[in-house]
N, C-alpha and C. Protein backbone atom coordinates (compact mmCIF):
# COMPACT_ATOMS: atom_id res chain seq x y z
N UNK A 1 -33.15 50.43 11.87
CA UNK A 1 -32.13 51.42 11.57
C UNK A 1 -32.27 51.85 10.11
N UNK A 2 -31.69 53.25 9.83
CA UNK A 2 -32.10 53.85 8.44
C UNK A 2 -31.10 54.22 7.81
N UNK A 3 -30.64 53.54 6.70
CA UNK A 3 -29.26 53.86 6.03
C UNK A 3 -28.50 54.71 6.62
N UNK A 4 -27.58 54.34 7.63
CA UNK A 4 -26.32 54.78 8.49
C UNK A 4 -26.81 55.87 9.53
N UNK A 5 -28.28 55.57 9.65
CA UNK A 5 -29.12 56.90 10.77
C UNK A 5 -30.03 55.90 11.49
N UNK A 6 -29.49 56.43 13.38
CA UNK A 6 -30.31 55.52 14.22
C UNK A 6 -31.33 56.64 14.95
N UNK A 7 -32.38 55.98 14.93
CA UNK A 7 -33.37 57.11 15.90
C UNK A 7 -33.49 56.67 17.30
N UNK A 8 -33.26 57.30 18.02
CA UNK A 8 -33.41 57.04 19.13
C UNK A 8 -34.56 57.52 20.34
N UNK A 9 -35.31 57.15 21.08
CA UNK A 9 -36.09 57.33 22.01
C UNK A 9 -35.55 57.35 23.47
N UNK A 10 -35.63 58.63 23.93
CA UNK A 10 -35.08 58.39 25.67
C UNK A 10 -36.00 58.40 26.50
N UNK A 11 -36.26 58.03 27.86
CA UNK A 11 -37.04 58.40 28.71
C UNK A 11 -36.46 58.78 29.57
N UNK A 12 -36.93 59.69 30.52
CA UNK A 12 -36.69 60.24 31.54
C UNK A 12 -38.26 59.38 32.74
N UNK A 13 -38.25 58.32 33.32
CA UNK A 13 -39.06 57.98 33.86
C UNK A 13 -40.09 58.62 34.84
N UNK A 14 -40.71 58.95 35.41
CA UNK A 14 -41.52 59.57 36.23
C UNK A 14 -43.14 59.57 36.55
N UNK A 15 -43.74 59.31 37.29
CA UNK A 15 -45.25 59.29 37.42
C UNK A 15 -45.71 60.68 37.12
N UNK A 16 -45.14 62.13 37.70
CA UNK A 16 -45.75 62.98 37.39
C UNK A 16 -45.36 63.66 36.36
N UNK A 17 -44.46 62.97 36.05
CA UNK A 17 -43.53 63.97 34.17
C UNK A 17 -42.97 62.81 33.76
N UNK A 18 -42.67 62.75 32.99
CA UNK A 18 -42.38 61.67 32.17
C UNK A 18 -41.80 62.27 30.86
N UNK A 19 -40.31 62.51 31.14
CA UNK A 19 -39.67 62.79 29.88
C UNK A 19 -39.35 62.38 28.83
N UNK A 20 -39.40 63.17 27.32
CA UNK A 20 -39.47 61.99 26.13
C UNK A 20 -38.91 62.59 25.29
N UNK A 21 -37.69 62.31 24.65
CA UNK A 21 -36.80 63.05 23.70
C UNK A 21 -36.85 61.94 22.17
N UNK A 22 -36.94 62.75 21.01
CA UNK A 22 -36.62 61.80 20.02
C UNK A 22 -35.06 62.11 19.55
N UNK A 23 -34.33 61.62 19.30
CA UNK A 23 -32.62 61.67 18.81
C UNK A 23 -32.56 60.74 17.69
N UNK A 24 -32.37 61.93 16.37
CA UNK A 24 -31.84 61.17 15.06
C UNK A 24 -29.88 61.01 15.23
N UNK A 25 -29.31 60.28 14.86
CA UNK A 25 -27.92 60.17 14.81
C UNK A 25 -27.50 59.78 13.25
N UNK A 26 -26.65 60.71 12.99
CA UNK A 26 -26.31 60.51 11.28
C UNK A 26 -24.61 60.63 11.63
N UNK A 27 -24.20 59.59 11.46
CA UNK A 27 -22.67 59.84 11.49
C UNK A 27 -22.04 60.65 12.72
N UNK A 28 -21.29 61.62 12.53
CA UNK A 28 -21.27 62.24 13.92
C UNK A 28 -22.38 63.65 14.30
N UNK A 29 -23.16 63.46 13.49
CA UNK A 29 -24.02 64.66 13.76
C UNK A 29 -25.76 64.13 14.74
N UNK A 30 -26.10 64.81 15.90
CA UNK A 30 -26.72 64.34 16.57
C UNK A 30 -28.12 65.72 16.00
N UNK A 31 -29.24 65.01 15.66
CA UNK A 31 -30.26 65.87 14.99
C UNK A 31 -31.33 65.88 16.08
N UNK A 32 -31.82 66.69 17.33
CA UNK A 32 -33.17 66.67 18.12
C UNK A 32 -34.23 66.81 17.06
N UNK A 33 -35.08 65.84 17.37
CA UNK A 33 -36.69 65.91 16.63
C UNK A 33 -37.47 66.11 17.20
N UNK A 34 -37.76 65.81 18.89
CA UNK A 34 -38.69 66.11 19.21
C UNK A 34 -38.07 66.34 21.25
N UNK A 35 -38.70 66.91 21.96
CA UNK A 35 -38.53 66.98 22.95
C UNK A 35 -39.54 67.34 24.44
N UNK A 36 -39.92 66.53 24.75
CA UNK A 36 -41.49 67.35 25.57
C UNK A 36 -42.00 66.01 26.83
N UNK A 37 -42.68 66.66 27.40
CA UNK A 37 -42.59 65.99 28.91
C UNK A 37 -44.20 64.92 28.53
N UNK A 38 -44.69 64.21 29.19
CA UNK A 38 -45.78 63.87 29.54
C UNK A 38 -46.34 63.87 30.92
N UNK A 39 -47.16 65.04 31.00
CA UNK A 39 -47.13 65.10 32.67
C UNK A 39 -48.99 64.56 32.83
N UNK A 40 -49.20 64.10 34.00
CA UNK A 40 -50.35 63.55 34.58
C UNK A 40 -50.66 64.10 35.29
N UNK A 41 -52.10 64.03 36.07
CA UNK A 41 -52.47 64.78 37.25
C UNK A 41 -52.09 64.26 38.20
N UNK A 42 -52.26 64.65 38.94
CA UNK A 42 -51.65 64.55 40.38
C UNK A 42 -53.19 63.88 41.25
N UNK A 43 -54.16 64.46 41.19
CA UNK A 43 -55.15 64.02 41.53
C UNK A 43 -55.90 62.21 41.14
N UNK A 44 -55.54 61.82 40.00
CA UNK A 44 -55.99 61.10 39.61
C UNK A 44 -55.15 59.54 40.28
N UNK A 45 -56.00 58.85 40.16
CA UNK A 45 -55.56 56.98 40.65
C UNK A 45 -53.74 57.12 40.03
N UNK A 46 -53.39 56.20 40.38
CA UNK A 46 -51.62 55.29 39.78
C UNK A 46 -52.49 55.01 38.38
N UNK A 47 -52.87 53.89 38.38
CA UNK A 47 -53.23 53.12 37.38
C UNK A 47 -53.98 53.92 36.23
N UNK A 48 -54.76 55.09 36.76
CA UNK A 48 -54.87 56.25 35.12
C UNK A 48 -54.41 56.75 34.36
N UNK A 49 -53.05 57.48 35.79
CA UNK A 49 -51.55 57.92 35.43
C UNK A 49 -50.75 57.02 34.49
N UNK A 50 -50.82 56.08 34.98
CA UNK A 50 -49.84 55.04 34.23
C UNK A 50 -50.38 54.59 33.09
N UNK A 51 -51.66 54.39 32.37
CA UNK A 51 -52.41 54.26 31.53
C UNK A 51 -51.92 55.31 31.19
N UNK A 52 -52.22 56.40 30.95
CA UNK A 52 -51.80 57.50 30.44
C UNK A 52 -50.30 58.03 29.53
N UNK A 53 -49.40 57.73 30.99
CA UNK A 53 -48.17 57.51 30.23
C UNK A 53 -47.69 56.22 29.23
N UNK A 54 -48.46 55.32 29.53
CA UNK A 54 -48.39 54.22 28.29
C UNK A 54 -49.16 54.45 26.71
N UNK A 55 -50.37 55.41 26.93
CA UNK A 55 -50.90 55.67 25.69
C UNK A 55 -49.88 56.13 24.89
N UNK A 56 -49.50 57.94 25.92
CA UNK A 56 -48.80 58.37 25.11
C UNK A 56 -47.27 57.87 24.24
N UNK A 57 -46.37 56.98 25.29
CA UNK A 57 -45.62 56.89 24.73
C UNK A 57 -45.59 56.01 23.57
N UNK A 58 -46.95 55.00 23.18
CA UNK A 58 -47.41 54.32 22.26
C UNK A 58 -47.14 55.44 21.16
N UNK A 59 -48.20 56.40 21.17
CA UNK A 59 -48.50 57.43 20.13
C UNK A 59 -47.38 58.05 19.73
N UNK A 60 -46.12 58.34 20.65
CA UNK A 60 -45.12 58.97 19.87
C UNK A 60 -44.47 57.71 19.39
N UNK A 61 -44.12 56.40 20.12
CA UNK A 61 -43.18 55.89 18.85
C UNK A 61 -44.08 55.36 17.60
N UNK A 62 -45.63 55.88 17.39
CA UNK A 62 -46.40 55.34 16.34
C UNK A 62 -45.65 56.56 15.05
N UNK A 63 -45.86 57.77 15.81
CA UNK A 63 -45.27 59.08 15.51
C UNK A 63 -44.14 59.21 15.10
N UNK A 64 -43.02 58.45 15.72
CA UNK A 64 -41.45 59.00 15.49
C UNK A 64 -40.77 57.16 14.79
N UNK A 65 -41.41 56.45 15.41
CA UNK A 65 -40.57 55.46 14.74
C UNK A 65 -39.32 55.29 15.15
N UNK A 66 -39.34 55.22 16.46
CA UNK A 66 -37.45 54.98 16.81
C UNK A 66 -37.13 53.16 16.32
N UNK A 67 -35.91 53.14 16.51
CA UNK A 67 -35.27 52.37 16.30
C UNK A 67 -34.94 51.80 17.83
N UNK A 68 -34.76 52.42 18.65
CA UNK A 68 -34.24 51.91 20.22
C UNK A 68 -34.61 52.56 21.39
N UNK A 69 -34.70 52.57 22.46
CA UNK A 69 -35.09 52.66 23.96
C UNK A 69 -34.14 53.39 24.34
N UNK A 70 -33.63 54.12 25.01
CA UNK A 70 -32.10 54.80 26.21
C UNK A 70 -33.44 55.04 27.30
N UNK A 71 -33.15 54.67 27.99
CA UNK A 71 -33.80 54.90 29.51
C UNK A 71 -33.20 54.83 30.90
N UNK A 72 -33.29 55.65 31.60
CA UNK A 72 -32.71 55.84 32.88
C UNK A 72 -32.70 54.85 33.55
N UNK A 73 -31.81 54.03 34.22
CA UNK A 73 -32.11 52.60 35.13
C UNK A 73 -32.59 53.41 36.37
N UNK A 74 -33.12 52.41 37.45
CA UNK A 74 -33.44 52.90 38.84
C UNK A 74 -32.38 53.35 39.82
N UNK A 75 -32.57 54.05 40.68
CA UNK A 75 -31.64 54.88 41.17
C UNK A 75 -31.97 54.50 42.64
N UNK A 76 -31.44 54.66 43.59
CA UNK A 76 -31.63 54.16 45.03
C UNK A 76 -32.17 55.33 45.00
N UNK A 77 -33.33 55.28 45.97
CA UNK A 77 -34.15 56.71 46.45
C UNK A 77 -34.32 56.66 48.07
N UNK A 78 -34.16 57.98 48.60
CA UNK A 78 -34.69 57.76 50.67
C UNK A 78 -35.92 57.55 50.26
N UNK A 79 -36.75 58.32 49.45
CA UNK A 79 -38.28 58.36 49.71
C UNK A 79 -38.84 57.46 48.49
N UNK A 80 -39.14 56.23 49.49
CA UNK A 80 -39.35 54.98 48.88
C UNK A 80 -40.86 55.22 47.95
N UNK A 81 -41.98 55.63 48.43
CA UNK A 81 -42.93 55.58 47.47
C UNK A 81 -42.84 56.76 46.28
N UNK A 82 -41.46 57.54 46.67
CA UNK A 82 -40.89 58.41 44.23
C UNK A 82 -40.67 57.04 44.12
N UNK A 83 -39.41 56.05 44.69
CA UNK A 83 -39.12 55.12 44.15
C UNK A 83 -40.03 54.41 43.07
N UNK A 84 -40.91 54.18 44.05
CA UNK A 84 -41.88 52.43 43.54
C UNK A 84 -42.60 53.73 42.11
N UNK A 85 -43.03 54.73 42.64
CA UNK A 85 -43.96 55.87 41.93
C UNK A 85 -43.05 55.50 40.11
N UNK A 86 -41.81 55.71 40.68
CA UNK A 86 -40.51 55.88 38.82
C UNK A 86 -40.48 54.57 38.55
N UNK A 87 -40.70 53.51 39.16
CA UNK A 87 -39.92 52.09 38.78
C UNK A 87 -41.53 52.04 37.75
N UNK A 88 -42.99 52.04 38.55
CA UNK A 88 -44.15 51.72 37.94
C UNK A 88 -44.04 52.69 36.33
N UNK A 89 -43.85 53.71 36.43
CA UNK A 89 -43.57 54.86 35.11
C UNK A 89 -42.64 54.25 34.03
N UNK A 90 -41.45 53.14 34.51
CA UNK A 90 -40.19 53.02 34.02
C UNK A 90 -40.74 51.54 33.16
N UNK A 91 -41.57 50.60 34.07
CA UNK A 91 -41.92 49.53 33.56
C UNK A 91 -42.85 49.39 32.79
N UNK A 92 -43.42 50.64 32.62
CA UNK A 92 -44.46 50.95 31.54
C UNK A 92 -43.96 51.75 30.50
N UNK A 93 -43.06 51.94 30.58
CA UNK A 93 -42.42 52.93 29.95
C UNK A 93 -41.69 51.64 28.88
N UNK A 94 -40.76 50.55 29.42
CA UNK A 94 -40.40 49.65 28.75
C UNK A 94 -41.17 48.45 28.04
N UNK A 95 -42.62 48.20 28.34
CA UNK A 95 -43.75 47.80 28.23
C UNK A 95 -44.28 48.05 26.89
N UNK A 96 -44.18 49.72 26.89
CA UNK A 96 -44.82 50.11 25.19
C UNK A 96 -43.95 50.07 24.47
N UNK A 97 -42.66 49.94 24.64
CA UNK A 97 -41.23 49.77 23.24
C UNK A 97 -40.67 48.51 23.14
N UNK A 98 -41.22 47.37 24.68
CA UNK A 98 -40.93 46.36 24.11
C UNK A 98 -42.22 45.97 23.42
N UNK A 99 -43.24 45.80 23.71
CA UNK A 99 -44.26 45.26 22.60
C UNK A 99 -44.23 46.50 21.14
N UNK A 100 -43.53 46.77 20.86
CA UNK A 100 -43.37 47.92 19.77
C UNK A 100 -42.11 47.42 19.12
N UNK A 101 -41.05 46.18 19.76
CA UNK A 101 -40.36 45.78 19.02
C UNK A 101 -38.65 46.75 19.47
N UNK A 102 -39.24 47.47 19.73
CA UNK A 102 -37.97 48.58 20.33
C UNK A 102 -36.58 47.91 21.18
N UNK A 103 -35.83 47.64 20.56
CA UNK A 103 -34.57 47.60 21.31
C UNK A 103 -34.53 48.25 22.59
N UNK A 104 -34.02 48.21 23.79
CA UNK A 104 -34.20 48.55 25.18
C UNK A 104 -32.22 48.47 25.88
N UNK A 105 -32.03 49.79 26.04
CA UNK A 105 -30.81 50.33 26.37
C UNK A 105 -31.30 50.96 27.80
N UNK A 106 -30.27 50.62 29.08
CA UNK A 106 -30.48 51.45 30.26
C UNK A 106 -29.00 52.05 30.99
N UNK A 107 -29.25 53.31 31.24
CA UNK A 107 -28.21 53.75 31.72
C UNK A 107 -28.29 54.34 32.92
N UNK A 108 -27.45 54.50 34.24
CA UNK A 108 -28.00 55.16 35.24
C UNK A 108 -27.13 56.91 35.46
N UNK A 109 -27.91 56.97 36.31
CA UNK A 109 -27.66 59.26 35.92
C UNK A 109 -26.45 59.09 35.83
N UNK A 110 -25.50 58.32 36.77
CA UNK A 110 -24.07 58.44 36.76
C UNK A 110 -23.62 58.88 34.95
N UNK A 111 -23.86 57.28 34.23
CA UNK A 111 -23.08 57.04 33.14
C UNK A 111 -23.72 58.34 31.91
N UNK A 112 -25.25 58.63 32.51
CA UNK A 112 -25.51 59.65 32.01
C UNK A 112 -24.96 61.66 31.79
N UNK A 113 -24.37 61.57 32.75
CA UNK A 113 -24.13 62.69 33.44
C UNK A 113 -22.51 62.40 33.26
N UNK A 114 -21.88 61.95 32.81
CA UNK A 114 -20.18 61.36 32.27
C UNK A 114 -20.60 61.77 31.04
N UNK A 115 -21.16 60.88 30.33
CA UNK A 115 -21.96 60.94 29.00
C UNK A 115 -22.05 62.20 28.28
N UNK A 116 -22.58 63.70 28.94
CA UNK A 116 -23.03 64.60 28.56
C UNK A 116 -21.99 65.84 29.09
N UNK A 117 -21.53 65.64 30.11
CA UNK A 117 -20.70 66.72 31.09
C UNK A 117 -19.34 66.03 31.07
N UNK A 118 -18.92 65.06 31.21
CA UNK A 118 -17.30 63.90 31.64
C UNK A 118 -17.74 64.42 32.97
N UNK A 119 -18.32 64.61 33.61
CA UNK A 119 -18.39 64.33 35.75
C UNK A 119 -19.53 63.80 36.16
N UNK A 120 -19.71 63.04 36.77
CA UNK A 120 -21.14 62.16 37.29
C UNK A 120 -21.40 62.84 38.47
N UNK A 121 -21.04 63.80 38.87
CA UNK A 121 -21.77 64.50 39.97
C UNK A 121 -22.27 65.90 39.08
N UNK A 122 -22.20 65.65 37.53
CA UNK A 122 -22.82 67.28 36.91
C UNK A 122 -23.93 67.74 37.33
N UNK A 123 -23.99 69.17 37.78
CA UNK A 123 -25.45 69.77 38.11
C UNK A 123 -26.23 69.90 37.11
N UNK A 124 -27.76 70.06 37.36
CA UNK A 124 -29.16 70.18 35.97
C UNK A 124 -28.04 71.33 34.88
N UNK A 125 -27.66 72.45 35.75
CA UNK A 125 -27.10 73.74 34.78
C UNK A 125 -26.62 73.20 34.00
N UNK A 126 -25.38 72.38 34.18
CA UNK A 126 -23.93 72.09 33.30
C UNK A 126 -24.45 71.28 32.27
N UNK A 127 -25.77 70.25 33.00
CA UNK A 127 -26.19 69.66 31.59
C UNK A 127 -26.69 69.95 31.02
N UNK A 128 -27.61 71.51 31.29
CA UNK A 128 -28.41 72.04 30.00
C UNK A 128 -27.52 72.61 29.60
N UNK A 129 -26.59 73.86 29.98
CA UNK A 129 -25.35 74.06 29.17
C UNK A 129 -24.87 73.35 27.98
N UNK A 130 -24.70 71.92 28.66
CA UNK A 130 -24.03 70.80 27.25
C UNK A 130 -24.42 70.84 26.65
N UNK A 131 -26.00 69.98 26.84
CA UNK A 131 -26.68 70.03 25.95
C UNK A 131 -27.00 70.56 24.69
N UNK A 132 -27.31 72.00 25.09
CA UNK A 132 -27.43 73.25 24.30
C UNK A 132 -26.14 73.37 23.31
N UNK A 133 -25.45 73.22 23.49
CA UNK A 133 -23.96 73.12 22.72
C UNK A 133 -23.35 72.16 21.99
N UNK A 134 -23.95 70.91 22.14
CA UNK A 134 -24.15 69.78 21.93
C UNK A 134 -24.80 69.70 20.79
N UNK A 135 -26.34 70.02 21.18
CA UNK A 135 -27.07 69.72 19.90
C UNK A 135 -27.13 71.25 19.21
N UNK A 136 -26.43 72.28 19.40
CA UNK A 136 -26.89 73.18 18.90
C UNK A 136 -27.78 74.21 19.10
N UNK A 137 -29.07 74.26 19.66
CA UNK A 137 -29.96 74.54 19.62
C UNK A 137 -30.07 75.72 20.88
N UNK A 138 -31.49 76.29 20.99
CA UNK A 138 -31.54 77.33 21.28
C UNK A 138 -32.36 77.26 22.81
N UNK A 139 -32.38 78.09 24.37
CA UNK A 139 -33.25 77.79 24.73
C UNK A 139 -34.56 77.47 24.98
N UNK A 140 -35.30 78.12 23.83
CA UNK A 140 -36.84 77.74 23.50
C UNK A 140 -36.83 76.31 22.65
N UNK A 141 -35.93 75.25 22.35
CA UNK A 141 -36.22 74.12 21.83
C UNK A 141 -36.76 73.08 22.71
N UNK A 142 -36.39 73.36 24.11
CA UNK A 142 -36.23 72.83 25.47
C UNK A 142 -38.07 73.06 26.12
N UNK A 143 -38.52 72.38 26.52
CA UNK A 143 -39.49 72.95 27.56
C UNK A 143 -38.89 72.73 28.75
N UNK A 144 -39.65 73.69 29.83
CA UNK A 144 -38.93 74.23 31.12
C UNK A 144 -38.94 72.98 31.99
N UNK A 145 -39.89 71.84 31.55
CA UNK A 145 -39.41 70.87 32.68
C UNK A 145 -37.83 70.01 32.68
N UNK A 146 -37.47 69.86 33.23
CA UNK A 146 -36.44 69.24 33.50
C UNK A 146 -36.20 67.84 33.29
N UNK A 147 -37.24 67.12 33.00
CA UNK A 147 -37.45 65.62 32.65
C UNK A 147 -37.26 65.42 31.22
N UNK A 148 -37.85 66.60 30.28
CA UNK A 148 -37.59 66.66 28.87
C UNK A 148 -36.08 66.77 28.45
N UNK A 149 -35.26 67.96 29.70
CA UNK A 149 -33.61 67.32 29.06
C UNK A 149 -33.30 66.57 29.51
N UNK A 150 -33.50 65.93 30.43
CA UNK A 150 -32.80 64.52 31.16
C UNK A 150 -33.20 63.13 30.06
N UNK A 151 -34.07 63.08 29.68
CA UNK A 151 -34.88 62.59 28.53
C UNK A 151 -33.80 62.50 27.19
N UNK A 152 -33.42 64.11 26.87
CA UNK A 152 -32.37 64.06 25.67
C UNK A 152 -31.35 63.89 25.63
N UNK A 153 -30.72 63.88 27.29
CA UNK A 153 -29.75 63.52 27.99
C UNK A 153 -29.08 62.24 27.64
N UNK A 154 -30.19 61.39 28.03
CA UNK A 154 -30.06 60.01 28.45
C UNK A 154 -29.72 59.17 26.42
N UNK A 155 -31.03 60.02 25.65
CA UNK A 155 -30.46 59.98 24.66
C UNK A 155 -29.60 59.89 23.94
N UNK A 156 -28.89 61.12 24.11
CA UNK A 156 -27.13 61.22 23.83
C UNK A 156 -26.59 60.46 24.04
N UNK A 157 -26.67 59.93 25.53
CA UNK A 157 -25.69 59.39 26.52
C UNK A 157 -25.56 57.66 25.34
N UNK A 158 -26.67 57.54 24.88
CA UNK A 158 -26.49 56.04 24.15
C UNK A 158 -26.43 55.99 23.02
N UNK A 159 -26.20 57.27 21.90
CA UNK A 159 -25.92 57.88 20.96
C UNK A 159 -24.33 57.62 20.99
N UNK A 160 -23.59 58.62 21.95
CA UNK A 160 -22.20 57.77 22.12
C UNK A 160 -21.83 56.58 22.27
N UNK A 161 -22.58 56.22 23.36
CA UNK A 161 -22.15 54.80 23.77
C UNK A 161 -22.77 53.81 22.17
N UNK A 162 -23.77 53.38 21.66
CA UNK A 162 -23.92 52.99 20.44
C UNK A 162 -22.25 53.31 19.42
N UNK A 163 -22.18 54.54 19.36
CA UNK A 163 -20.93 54.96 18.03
C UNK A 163 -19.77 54.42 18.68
N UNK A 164 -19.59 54.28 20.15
CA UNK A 164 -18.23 53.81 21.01
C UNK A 164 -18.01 52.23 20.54
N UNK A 165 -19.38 51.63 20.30
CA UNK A 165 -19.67 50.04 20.22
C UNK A 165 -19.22 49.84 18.80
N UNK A 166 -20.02 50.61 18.33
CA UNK A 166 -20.03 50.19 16.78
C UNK A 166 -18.55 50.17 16.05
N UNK A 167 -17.46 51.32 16.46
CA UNK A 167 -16.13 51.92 16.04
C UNK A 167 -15.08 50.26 16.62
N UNK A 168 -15.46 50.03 18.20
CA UNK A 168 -14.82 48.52 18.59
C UNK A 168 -15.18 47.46 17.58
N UNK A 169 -16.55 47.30 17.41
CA UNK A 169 -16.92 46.42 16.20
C UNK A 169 -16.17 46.01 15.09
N UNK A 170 -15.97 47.63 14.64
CA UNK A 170 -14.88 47.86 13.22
C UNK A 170 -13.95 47.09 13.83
N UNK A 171 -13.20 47.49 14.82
CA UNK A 171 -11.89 47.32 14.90
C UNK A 171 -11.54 45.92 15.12
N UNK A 172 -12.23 45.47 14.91
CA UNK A 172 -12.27 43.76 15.97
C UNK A 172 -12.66 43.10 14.60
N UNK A 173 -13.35 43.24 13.93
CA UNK A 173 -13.79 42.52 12.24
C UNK A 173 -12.54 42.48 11.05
């Protein structure tokens, strides 16, 4: 952590996208640094894919230097092999930030989607809406995949929850 500023790293888990938001937090002001998907081929083995998404997310926290993890927990799925496909993405995903020392926070879409909207049934719209209003920013800060805001989403979502912890802390000392 950096004199009263936490950086944060989200993932949005996935074999074929793999969302990755960086979130500075300074007091009550939430700063986006970085925001962008890691997508794989589709053609290629699991195990290249997943190599792949482990390089990269090495290289950005070599890059960004977070301080902590927010990552999507697993979600019951009908179509069991997205399942196993996000859990393999998710455990590699926690793989490069725990050997990186990274603190490891998980939240599921519900607490995410409360988090960003106050309704856990919020649609993609309402949360890019928030979002956008949230951090400020413009629609070209965003790339068009959808894993990159769920990514900054999930971010936020432990941006609050962190300042919710920390304020009880006070109050309890």
């Amino acid at each position: 952590m950096r004199h009263n500023k936490i950086r944060i790293i989200g993932i949005d888990p996935g074999l074929a996208a793999t969302g990755i938001a960086i979130l500075d937090v300074a007091g009550n002001k939430y700063l986006p640094i970085y925001c962008g998907c890691i997508i794989t081929i589709k053609n290629k083995k699991i195990h290249q894919r997943l190599k792949e998404i482990y390089n990269e997310i090495n290289k950005i926290i070599l890059d960004y230097s977070p301080d902590c993890l927010a990552i999507e927990d697993i979600f019951f799925s009908i179509n069991v092999k997205t399942a196993l496909n996000v859990g393999q993405a998710r455990g590699i995903s926690i793989l490069a930030c725990s050997e990186n020392n990274i603190e490891i926070f998980e939240y599921t879409p519900l607490q995410v989607k409360q988090a960003i909207v106050g309704y856990g049934r919020a649609t993609k719209l309402q949360i890019k809406y928030m979002l956008k209003a949230i951090l400020g920013v413009e629609d070209n800060f965003f790339p068009k995949e959808d894993d990159a805001w769920d990514a900054m989403a999930i971010a936020i979502c432990h941006a609050n929850n962190y300042k919710f912890e920390n304020k009880i802390k006070e109050l309890v000392e």
